[in-house]
C-alpha atoms as a PDB file:
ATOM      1  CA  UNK A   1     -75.411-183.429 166.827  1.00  0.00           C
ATOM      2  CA  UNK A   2     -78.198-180.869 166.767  1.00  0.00           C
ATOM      3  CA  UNK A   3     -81.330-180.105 168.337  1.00  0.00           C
ATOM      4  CA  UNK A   4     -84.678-180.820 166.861  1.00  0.00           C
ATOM      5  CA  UNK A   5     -87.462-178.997 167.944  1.00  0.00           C
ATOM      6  CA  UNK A   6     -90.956-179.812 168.803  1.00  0.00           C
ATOM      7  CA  UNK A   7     -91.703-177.082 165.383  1.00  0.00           C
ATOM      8  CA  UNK A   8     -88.841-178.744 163.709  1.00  0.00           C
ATOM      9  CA  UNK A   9     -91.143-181.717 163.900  1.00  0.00           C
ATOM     10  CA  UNK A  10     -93.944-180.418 163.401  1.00  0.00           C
ATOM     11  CA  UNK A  11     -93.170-178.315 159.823  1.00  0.00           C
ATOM     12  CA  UNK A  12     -91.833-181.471 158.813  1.00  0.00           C
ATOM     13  CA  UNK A  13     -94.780-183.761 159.666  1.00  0.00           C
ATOM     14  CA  UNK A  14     -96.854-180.751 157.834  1.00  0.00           C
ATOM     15  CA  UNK A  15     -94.289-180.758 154.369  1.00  0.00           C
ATOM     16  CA  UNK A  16     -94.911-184.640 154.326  1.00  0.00           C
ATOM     17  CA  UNK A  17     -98.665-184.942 154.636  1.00  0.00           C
ATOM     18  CA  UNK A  18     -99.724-181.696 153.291  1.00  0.00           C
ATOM     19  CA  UNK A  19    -101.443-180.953 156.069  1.00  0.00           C
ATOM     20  CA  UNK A  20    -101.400-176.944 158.139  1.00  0.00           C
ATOM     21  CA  UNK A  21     -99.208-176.343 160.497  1.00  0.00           C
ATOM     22  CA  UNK A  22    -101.558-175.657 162.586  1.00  0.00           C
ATOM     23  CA  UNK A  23    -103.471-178.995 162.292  1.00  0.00           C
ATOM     24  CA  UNK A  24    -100.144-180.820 162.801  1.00  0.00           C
ATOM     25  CA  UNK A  25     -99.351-178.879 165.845  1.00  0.00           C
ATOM     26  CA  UNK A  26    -102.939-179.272 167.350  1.00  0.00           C
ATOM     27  CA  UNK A  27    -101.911-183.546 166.829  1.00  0.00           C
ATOM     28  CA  UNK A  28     -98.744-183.598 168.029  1.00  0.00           C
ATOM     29  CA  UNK A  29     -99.792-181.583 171.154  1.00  0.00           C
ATOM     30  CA  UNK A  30    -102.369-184.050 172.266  1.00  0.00           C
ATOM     31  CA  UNK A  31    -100.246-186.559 171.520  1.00  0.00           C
ATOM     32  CA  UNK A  32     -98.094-185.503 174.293  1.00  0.00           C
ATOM     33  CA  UNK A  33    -100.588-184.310 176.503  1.00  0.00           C
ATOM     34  CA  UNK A  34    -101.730-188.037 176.330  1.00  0.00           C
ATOM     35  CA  UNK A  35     -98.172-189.067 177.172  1.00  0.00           C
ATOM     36  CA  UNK A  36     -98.587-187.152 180.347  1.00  0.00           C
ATOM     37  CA  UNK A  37    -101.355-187.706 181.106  1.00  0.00           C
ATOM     38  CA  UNK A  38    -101.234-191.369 180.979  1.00  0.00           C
ATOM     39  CA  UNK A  39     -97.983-191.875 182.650  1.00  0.00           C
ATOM     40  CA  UNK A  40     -99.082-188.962 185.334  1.00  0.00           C
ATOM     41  CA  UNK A  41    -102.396-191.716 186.082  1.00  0.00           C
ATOM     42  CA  UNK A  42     -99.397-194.618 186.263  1.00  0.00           C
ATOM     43  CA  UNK A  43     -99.934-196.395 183.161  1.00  0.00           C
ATOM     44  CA  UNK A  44     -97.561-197.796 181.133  1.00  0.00           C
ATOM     45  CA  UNK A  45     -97.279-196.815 177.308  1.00  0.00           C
ATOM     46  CA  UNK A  46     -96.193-199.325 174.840  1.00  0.00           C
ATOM     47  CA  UNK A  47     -95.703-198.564 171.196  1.00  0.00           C
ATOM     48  CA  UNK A  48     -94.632-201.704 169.075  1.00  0.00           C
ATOM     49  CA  UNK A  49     -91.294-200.918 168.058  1.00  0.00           C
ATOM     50  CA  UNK A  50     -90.471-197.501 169.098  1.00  0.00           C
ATOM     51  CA  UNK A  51     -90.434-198.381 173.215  1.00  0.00           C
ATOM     52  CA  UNK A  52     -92.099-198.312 175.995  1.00  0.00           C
ATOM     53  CA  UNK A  53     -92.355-195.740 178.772  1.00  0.00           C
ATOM     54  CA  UNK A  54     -93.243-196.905 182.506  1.00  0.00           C
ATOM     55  CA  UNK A  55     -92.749-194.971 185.509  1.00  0.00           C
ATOM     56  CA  UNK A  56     -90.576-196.384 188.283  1.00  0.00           C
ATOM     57  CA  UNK A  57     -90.396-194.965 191.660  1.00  0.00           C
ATOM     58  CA  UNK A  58     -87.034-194.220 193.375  1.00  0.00           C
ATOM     59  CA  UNK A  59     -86.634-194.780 197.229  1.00  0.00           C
ATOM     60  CA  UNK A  60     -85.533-192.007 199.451  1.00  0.00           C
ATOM     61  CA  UNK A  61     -81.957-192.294 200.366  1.00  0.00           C
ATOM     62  CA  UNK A  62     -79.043-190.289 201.880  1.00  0.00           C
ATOM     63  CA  UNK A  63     -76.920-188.829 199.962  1.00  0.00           C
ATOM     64  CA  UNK A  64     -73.754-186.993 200.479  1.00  0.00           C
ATOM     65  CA  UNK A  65     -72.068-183.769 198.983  1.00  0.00           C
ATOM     66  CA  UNK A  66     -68.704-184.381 197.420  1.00  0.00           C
ATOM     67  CA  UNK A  67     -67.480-181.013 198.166  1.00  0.00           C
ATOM     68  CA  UNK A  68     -68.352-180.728 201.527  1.00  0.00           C
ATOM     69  CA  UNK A  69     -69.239-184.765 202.934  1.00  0.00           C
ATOM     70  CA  UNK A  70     -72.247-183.676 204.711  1.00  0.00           C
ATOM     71  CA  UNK A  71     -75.064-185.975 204.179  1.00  0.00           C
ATOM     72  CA  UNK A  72     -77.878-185.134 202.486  1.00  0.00           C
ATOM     73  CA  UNK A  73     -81.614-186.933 201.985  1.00  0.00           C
ATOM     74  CA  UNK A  74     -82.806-187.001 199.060  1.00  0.00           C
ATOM     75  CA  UNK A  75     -86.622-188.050 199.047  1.00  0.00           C
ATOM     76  CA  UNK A  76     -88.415-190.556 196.846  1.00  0.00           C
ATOM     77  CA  UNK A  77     -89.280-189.124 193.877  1.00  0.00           C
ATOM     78  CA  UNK A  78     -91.467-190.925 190.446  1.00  0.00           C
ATOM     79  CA  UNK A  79     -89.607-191.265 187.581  1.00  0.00           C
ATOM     80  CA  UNK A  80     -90.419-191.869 184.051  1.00  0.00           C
ATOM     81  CA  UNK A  81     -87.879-195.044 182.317  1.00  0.00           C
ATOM     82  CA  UNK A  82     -87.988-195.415 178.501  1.00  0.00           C
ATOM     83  CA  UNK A  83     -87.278-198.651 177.543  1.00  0.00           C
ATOM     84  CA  UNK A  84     -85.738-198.533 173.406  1.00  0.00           C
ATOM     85  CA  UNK A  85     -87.827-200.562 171.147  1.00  0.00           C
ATOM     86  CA  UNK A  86     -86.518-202.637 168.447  1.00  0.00           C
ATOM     87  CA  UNK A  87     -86.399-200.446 165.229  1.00  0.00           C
ATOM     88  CA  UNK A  88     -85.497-198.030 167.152  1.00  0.00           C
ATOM     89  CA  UNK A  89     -82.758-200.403 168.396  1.00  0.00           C
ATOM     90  CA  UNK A  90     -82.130-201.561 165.045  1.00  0.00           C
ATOM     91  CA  UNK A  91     -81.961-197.760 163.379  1.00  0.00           C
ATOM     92  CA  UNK A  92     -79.337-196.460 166.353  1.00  0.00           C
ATOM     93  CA  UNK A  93     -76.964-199.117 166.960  1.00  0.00           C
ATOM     94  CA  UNK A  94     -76.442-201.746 163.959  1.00  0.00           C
ATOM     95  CA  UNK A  95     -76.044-198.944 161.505  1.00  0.00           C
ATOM     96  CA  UNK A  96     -74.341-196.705 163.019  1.00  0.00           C
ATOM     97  CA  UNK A  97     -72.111-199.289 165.308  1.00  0.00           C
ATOM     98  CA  UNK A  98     -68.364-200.697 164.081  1.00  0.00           C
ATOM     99  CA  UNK A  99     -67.625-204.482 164.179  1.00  0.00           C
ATOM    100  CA  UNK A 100     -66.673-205.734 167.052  1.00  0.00           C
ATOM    101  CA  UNK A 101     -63.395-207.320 166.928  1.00  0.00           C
ATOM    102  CA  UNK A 102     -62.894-211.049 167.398  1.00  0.00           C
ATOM    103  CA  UNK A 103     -60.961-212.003 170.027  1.00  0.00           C
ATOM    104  CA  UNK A 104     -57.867-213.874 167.579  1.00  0.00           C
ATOM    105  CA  UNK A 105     -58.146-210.046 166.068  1.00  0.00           C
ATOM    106  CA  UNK A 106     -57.689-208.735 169.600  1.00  0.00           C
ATOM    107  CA  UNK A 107     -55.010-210.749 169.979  1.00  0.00           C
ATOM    108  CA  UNK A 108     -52.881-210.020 167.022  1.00  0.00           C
ATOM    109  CA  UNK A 109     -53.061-205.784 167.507  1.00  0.00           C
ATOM    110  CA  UNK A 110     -51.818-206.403 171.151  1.00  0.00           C
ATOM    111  CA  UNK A 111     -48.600-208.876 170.796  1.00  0.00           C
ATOM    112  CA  UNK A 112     -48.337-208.263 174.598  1.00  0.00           C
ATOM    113  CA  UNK A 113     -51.238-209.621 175.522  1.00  0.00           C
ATOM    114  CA  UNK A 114     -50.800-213.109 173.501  1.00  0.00           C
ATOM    115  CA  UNK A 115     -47.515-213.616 175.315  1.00  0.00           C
ATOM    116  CA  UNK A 116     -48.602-212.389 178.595  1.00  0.00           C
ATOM    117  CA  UNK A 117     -51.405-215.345 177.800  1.00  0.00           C
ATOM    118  CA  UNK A 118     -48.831-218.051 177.670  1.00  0.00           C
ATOM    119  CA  UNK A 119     -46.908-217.219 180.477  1.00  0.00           C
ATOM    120  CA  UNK A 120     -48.953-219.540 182.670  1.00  0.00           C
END
């Protein structure tokens, strides 16, 4: 896995459409000063198929530190939730995701487990 950068994007976008750098960076910039915008008013974005991002607010709490037990509050805070779309979906997990076995399959890797099965 590597990371892609927003200029990794955007000379991409640019080498596809031909457009300047420039021009592409100017789009995608507003583009996610829109995003920010919009979710920093509380709106909820929707994009058909990519996701949708919504912001959800957490309740304040106490916490406590593992090291040392002492409890801790933690105020509420706004956070944003992305929720996947379905190409997106589609592109991450069915291609990239192994069969899941059937249960009879199950069965016959782990001998143990049929005959701990009958035992009742």
């Amino acid at each position: 896995m590597k990371t892609i950068t927003k200029k990794d994007l955007v000379d991409r976008i640019a080498d596809k459409t031909g457009n300047k750098r420039v021009v592409v960076k100017k789009i995608v910039q507003s583009f996610l000063d829109e995003i920010v915008d919009e979710l920093g008013e509380g709106n909820r974005l929707e994009f058909r198929d990519f996701g949708v991002f919504e912001i959800r607010s957490r309740a304040a709490r106490v916490a406590q530190n593992p090291k040392t037990m002492e409890k801790v509050f933690v105020p509420s805070k706004r956070t944003v939730k992305f929720k996947i779309g379905r190409l997106m979906k589609q592109r991450l997990f069915d291609e990239h995701e192994e069969p899941q076995p059937t249960p009879e399959q199950q069965v016959a890797s782990n001998p143990g487990a049929q005959a701990a099965g009958n035992a009742y």
